[in-house]
Protein backbone atom coordinates (compact mmCIF):
# COMPACT_ATOMS: atom_id res chain seq x y z
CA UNK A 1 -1.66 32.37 -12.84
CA UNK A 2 -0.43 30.06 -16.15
CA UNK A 3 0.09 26.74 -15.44
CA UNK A 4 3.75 25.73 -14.93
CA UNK A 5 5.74 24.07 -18.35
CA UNK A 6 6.17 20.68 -17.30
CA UNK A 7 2.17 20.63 -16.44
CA UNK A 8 1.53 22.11 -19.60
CA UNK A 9 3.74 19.86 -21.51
CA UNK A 10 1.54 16.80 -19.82
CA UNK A 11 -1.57 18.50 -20.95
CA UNK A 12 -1.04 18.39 -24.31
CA UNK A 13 -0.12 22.36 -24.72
CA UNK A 14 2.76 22.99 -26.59
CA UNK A 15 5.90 24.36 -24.62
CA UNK A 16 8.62 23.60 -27.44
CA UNK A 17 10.26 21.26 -25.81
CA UNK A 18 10.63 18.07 -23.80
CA UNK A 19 10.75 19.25 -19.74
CA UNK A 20 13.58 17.89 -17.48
CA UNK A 21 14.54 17.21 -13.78
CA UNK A 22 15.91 14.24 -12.34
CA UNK A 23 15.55 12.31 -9.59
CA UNK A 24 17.93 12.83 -6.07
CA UNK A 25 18.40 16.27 -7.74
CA UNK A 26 19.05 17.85 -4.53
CA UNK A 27 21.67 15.46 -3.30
CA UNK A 28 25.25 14.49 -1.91
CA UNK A 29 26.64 15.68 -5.82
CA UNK A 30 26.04 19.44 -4.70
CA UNK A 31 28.56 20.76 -3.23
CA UNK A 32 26.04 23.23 -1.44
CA UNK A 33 24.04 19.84 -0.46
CA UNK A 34 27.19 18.44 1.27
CA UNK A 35 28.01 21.93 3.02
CA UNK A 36 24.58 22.07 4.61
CA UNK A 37 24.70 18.39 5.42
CA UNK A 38 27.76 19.07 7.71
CA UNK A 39 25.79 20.98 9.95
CA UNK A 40 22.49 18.51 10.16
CA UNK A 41 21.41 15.61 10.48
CA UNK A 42 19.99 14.08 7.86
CA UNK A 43 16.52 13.70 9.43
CA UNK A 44 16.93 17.45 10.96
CA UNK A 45 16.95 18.51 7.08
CA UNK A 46 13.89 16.95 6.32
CA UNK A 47 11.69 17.72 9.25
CA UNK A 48 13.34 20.92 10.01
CA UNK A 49 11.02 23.56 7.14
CA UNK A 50 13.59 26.01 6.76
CA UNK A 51 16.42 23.68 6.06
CA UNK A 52 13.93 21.04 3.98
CA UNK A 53 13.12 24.17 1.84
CA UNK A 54 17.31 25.40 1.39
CA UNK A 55 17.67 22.43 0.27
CA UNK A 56 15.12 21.21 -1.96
CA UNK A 57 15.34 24.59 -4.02
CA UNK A 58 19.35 23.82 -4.86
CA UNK A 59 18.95 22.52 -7.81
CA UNK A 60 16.48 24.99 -9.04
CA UNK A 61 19.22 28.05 -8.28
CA UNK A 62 22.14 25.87 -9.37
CA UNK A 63 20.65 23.90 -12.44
CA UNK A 64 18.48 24.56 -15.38
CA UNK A 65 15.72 22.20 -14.45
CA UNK A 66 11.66 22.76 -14.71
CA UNK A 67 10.65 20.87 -11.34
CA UNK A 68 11.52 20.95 -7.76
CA UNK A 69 10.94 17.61 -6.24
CA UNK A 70 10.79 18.42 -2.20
CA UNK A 71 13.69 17.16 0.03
CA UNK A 72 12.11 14.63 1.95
CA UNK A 73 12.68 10.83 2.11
CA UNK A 74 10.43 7.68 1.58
CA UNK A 75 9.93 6.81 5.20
CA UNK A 76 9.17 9.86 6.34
CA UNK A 77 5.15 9.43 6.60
CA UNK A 78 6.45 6.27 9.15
CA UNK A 79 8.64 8.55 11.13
CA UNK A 80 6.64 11.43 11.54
CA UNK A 81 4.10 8.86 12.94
CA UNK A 82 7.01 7.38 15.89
CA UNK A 83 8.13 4.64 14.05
CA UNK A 84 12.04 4.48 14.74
CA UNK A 85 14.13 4.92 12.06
CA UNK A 86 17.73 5.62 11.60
CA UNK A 87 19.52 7.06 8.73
CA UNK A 88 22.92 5.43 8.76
CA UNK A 89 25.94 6.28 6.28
CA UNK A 90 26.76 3.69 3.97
CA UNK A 91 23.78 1.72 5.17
CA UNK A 92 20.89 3.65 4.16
CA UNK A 93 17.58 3.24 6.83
CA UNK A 94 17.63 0.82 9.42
CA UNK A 95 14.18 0.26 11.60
CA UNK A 96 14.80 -0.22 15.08
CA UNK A 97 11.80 -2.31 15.66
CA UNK A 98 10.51 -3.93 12.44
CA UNK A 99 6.92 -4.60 11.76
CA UNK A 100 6.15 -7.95 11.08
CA UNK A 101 2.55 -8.72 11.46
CA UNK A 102 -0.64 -6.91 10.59
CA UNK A 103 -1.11 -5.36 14.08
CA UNK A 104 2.27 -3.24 13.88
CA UNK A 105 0.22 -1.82 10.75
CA UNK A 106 -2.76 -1.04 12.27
CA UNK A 107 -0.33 2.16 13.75
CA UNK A 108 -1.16 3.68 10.18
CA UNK A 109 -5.13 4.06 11.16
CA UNK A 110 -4.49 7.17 13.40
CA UNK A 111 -1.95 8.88 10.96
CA UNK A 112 -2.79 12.63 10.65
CA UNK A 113 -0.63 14.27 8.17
CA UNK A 114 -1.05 17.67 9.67
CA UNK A 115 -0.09 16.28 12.88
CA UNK A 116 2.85 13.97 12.44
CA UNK A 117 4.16 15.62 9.38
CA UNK A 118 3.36 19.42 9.81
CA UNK A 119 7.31 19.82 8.65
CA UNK A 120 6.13 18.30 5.43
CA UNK A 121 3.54 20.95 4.93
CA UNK A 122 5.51 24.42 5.89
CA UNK A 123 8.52 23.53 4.07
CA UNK A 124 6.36 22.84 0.91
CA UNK A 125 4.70 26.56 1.53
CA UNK A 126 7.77 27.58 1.72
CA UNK A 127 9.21 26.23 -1.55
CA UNK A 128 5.90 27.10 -3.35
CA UNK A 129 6.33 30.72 -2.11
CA UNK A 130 10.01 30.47 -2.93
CA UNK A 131 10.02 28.53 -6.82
CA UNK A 132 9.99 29.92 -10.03
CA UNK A 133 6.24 30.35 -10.99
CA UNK A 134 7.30 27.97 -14.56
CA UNK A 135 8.66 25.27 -12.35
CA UNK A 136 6.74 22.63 -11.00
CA UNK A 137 6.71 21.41 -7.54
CA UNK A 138 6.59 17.70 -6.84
CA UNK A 139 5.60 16.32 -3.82
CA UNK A 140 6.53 12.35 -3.17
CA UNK A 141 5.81 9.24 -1.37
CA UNK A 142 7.03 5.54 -1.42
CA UNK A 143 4.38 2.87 -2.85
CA UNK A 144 3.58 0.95 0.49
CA UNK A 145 5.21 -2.50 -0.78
CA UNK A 146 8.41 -0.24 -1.32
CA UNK A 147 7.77 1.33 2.38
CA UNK A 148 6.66 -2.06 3.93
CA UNK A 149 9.90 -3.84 2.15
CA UNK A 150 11.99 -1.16 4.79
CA UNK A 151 9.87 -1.59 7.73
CA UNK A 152 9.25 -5.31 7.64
CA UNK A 153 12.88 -6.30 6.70
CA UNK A 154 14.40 -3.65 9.04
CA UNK A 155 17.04 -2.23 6.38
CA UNK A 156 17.65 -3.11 3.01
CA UNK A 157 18.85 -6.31 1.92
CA UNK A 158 19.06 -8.72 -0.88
CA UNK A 159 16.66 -11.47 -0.23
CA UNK A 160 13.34 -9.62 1.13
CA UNK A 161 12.80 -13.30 3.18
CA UNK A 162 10.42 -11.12 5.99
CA UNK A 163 8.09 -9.68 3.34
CA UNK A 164 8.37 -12.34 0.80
CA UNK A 165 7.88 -14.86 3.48
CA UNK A 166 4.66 -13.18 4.45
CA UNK A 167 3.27 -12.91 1.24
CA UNK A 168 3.67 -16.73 0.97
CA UNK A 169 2.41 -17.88 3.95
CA UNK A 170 -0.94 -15.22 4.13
CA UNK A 171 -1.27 -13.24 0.80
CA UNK A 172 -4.39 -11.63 1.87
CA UNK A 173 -3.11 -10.68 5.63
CA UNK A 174 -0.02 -8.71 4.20
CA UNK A 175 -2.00 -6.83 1.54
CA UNK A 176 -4.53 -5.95 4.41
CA UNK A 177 -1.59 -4.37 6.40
CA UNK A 178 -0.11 -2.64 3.29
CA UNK A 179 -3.93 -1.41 3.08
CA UNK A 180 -3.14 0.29 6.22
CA UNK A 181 -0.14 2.23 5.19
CA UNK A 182 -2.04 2.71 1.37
CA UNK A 183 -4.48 4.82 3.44
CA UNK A 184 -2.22 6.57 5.15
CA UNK A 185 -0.10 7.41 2.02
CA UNK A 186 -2.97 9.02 0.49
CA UNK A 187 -3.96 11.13 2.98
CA UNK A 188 -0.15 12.47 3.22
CA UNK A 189 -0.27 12.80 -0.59
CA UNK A 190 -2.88 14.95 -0.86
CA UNK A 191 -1.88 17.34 2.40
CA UNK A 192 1.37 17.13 0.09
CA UNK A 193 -0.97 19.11 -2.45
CA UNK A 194 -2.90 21.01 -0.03
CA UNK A 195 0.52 22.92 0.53
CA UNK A 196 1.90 23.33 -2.77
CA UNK A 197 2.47 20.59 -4.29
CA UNK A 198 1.29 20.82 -8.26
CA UNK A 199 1.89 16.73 -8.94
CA UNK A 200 2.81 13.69 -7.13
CA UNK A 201 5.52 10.72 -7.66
CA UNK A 202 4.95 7.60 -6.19
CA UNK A 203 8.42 5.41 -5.87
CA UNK A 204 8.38 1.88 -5.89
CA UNK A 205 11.82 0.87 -6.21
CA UNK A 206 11.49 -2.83 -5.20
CA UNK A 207 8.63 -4.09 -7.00
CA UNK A 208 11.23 -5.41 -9.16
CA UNK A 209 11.10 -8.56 -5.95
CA UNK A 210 7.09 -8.76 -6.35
CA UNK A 211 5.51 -11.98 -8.10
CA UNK A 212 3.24 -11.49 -11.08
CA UNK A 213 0.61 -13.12 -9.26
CA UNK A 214 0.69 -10.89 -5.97
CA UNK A 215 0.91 -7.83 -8.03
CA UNK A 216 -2.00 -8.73 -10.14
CA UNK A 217 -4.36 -10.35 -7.33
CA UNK A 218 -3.79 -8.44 -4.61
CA UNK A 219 -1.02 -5.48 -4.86
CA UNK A 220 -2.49 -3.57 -8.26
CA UNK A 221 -5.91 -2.91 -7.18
CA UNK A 222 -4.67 -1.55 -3.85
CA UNK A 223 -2.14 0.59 -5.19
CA UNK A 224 -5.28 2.06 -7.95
CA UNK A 225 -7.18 2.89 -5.06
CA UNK A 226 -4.51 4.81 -4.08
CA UNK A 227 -4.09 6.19 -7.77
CA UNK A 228 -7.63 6.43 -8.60
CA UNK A 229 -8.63 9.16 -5.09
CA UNK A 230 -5.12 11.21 -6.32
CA UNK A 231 -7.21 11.55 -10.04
CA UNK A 232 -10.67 12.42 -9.15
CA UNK A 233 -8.73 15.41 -7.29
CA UNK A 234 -7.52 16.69 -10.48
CA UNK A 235 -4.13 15.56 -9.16
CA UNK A 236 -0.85 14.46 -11.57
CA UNK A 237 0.20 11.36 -10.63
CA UNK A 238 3.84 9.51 -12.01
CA UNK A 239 4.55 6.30 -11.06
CA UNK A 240 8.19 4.97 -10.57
CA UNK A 241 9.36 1.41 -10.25
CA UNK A 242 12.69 -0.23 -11.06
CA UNK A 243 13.72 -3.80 -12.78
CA UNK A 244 9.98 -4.51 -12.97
CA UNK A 245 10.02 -5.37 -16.41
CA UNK A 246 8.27 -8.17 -15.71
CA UNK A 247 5.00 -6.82 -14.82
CA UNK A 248 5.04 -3.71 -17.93
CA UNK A 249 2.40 -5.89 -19.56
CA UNK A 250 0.42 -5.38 -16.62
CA UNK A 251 0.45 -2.07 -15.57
CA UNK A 252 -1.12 -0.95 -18.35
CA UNK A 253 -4.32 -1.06 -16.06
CA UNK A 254 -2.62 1.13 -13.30
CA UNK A 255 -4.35 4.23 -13.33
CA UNK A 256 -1.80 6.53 -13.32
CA UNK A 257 -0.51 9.40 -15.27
CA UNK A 258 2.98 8.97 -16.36
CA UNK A 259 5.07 5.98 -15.65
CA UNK A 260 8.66 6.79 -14.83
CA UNK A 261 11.09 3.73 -16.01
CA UNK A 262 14.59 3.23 -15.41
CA UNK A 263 17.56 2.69 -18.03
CA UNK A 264 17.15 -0.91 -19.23
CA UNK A 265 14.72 -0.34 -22.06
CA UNK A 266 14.12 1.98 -24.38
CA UNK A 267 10.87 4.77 -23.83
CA UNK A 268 9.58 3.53 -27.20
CA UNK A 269 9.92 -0.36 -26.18
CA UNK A 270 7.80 0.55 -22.56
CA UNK A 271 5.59 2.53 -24.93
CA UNK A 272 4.85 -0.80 -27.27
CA UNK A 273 4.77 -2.88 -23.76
CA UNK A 274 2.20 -0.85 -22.23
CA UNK A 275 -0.18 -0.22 -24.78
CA UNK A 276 0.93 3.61 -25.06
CA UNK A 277 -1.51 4.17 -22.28
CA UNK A 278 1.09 6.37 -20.19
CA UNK A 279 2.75 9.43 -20.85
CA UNK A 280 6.82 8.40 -20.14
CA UNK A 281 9.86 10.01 -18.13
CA UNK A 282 13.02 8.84 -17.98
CA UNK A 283 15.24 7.42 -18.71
CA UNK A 284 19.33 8.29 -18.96
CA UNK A 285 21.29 6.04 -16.84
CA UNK A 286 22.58 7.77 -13.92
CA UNK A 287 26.33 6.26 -14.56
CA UNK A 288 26.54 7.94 -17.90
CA UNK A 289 26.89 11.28 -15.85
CA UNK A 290 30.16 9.85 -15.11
CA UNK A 291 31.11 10.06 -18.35
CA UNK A 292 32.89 13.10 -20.32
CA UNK A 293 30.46 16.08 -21.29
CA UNK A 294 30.48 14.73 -24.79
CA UNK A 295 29.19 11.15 -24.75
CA UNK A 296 26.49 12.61 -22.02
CA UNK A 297 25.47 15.27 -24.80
CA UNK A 298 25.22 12.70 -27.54
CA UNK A 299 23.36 10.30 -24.88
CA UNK A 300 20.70 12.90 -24.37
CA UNK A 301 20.29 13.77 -28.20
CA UNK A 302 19.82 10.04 -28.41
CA UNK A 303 17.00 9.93 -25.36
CA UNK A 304 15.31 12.77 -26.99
CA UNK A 305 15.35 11.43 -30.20
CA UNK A 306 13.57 8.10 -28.65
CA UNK A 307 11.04 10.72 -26.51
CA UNK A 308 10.40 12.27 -30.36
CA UNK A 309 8.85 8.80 -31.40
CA UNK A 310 6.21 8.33 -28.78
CA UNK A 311 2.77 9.02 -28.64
CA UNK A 312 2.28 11.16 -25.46
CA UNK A 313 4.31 13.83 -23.77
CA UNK A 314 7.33 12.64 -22.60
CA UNK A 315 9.55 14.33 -19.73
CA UNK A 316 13.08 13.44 -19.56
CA UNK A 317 14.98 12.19 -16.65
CA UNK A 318 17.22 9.61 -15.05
CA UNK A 319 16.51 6.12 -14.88
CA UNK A 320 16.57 6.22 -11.12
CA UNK A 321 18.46 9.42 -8.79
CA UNK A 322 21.88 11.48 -9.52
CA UNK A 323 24.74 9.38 -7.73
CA UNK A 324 27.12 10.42 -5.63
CA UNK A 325 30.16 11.83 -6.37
CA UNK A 326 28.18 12.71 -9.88
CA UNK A 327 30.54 15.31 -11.75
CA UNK A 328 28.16 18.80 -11.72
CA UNK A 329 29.65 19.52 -15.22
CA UNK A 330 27.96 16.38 -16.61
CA UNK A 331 24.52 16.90 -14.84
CA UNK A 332 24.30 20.32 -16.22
CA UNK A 333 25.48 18.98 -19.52
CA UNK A 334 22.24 16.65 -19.38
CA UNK A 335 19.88 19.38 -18.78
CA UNK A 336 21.26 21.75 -20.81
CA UNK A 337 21.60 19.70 -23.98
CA UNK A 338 17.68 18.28 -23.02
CA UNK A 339 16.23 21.98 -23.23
CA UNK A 340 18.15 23.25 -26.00
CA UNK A 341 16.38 20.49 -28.40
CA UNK A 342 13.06 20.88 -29.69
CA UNK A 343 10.79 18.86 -30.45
């Protein structure tokens, strides 16, 4: 069987265009999304396979787009191992008992992917079986500073003072514990691929609150241990973080495959910053889909005109997920106007 087109694209093969998905594709936006999510529970649609799979393959039957990304959350790996965590509307997760010191990681040791996240597995089979055989399934996981940002604060907030506070006062002692939860992410990655999955995103949506000095010192290496096992499996592996433009200089020693950037800079400006080392996805903001048809149409012509100019495959996306209330029209404008250009 040929390799899928967004694979092929990475690989250097030439497809004719630049491949597209975006991020929260199967979300709150759908109409079919918010129809199933009035009979579940948010955590019954991602640990329930039947459901997880309906839902994750929206997009696909709705939308021209060349990946399915699996419906599944960041702190699942946590949850499937008994760590409490509630969903809450308007509020996003909230942790019932927060982890703050590096025995509350040691939890992570005894994580068994086929055991506490067996959903995770069938649903992927499912999809797989399910998919388009040119699509390309993604499997996903939050970076554990991300992960231990939501179970060390409790919830989301502005300041970070648990985590941050940590990292000040024992550096070494909170990268130890994130070591914990780096192990376990791998091993739920690559059960991810065991069951389907074709390539791997890794989110890291607040590294944007990490100091340059933690990152380099202590948070980089761990994280290309994690990066570096994913490779020597022959695995694709895309990297997302957000507002950590201070630290592009820097990852140009991450060992990853594609870095996925959000909206503030241009793909050719992350391309100069990081050496070219990376391919690139991204990066439309997500609030131009708010927009009329139009301006999103000449937005995209724009983002693949920038994606023309770099030196590696590009895929094109959002600079972070679909919104809610995000006009259908306008996504499909995006996606259509992105495959009809060639490159």
């Amino acid at each position: 069987m040929s390799e899928p087109l967004l694979l092929k694209h990475l690989s250097g093969e030439p497809i004719g265009r630049f491949p597209v998905w975006m991020m929260r594709q199967a979300g709150r936006y759908l109409p079919s999304y918010r129809a199933i999510r009035e009979k579940h529970s948010f955590w019954e649609m991602a640990t329930v396979p039947e459901v997880a799979a309906e839902v994750s393959l929206l997009p696909v039957n709705e939308l021209p787009t060349d990946a399915v990304i699996f419906f599944s959350d960041i702190l699942t790996l946590p949850y499937g191992h008994g760590v409490g965590i509630e969903i809450q509307e308007s509020v996003g997760p909230v942790v019932a008992a927060p982890l703050r010191g590096r025995a509350d990681f040691e939890r992570f040791a005894t994580f068994r992917p086929e055991t506490h996240t067996a959903f995770v597995g069938k649903a992927l089979q499912l999809i797989r079986q399910r998919m388009p055989a040119e699509k390309t399934l993604l499997g996903f996981a939050g970076a554990p500073w991300t992960v231990g940002s939501y179970l060390i604060e409790g919830r989301a907030n502005r300041h970070f003072q648990n985590i941050l506070g940590w990292m000040h006062r024992d550096p070494h002692d909170l990268t130890d514990a994130l070591g914990r939860l780096n192990d376990a992410t791998l091993a739920y990655l690559k059960y991810q691929v065991e069951n389907g999955a074709q390539a791997v995103q890794v989110f890291d949506t607040w590294l944007s609150e990490m100091p340059r000095g933690f990152f380099v010192e202590c948070y980089r290496p761990l994280l290309n241990t994690l990066f570096r096992a994913l490779r020597e499996e022959k695995i694709p592996v895309i990297y997302f973080s957000k507002h950590a433009h201070h630290l592009l200089a820097d990852f140009r020693e991450l060992e990853v495959d594609v870095l996925s950037v959000d909206n503030l800079l241009s793909l050719p400006e992350v391309e100069r910053r990081t050496d070219a080392k990376f391919s690139l996805q991204g990066n439309l903001d997500p609030l131009l889909l708010f927009c009329d048809q139009g301006i999103v149409r000449r937005e995209t012509r724009r983002l693949v005109a920038e994606a023309r100019e770099l030196k590696r495959p590009a895929i094109l996306n959002l600079g972070h997920g679909v919104l809610p209330g995000t006009p259908v029209e306008t996504v499909r404008a995006f996606l259509e106007e992105a495959r009809q250009l060639w490159i």
